[in-house]
Protein backbone atom coordinates (compact mmCIF):
# COMPACT_ATOMS: atom_id res chain seq x y z
CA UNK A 1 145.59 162.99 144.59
CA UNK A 2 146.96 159.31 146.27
CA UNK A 3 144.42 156.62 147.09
CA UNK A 4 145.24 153.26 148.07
CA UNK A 5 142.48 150.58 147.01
CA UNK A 6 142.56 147.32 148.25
CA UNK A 7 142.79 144.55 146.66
CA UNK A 8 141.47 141.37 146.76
CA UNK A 9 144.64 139.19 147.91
CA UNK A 10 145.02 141.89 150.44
CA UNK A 11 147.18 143.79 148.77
CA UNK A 12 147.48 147.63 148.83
CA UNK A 13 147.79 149.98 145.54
CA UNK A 14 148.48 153.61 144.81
CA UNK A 15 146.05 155.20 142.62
CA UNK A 16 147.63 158.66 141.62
CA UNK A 17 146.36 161.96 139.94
CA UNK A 18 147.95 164.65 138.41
CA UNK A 19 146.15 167.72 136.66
CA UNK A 20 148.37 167.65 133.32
CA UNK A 21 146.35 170.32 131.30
CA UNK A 22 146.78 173.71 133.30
CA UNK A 23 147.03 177.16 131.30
CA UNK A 24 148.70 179.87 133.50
CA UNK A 25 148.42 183.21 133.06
CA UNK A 26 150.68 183.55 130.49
CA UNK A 27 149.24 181.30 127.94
CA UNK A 28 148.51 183.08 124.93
CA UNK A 29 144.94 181.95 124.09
CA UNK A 30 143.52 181.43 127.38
CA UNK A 31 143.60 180.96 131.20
CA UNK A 32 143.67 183.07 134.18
CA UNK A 33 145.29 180.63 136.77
CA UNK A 34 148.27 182.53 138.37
CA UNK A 35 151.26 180.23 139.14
CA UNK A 36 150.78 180.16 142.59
CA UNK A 37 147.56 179.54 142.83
CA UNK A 38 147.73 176.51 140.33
CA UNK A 39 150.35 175.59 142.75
CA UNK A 40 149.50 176.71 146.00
CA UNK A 41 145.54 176.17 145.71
CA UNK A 42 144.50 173.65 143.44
CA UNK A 43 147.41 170.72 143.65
CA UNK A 44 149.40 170.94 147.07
CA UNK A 45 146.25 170.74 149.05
CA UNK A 46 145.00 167.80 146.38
CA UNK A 47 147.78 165.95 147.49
CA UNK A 48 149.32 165.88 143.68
CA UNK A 49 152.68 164.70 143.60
CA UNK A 50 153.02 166.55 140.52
CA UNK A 51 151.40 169.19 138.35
CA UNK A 52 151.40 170.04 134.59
CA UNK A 53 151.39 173.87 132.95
CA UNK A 54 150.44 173.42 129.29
CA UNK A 55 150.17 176.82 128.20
CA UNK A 56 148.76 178.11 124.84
CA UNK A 57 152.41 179.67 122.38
CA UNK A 58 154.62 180.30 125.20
CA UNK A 59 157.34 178.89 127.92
CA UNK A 60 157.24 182.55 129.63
CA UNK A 61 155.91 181.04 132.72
CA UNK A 62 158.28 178.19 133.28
CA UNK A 63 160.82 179.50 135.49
CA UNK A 64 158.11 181.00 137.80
CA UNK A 65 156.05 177.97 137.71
CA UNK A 66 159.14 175.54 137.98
CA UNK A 67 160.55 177.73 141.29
CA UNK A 68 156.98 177.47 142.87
CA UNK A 69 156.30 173.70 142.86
CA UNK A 70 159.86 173.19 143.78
CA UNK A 71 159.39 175.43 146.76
CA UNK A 72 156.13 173.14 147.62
CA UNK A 73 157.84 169.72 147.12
CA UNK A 74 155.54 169.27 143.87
CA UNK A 75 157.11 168.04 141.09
CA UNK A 76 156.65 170.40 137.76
CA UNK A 77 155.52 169.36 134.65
CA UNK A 78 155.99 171.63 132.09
CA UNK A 79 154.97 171.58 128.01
CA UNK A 80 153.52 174.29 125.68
CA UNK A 81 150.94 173.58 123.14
CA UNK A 82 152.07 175.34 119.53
CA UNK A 83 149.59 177.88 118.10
CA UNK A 84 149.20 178.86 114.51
CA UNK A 85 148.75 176.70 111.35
CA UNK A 86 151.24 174.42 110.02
CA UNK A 87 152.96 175.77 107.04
CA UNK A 88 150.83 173.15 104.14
CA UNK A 89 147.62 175.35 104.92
CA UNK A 90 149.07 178.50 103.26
CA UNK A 91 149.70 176.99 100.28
CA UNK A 92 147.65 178.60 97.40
CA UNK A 93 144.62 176.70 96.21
CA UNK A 94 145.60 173.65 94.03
CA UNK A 95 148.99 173.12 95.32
CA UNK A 96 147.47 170.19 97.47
């Protein structure tokens, strides 16, 4: 979303917004947003220049999501956020 604030020498500035923590579909923990819709519905008509999908173990939805805010003019954003425990945590008790 773009705003322009003025300033007090007169000066105009850009104020922009992106959404940068979407889950699609194809996240493995969570969310329901289908690509186009996070797309189509939620950032073109926001005005966002660009638009994040962070999804939950997975990249599955990248291509989709990548052709769809191409096709818009939106710029994609894309990063997954690891699941599962780092490998310290299984270490049997006392190992620490």
């Amino acid at each position: 979303m773009a705003n322009k604030k003025s300033h007090e020498n007169g000066l105009a500035s850009r104020v922009i917004t992106y959404t940068c923590h979407n889950h699609t579909q194809c996240s493995l923990l969570d969310g329901l947003t289908k690509v186009p819709a996070l797309v189509n519905t939620i950032s073109k008509p926001s005005g966002m220049e660009a638009v994040a999908m962070t999804d939950h173990g997975t990249l599955s939805g990248a291509i989709e999501f990548y052709k769809a805010a191409k096709a818009e003019g939106i710029k994609p954003i894309m990063a997954w956020k690891p699941t599962g425990r780092p490998h310290s945590v299984r270490q049997e008790p006392g190992q620490r």
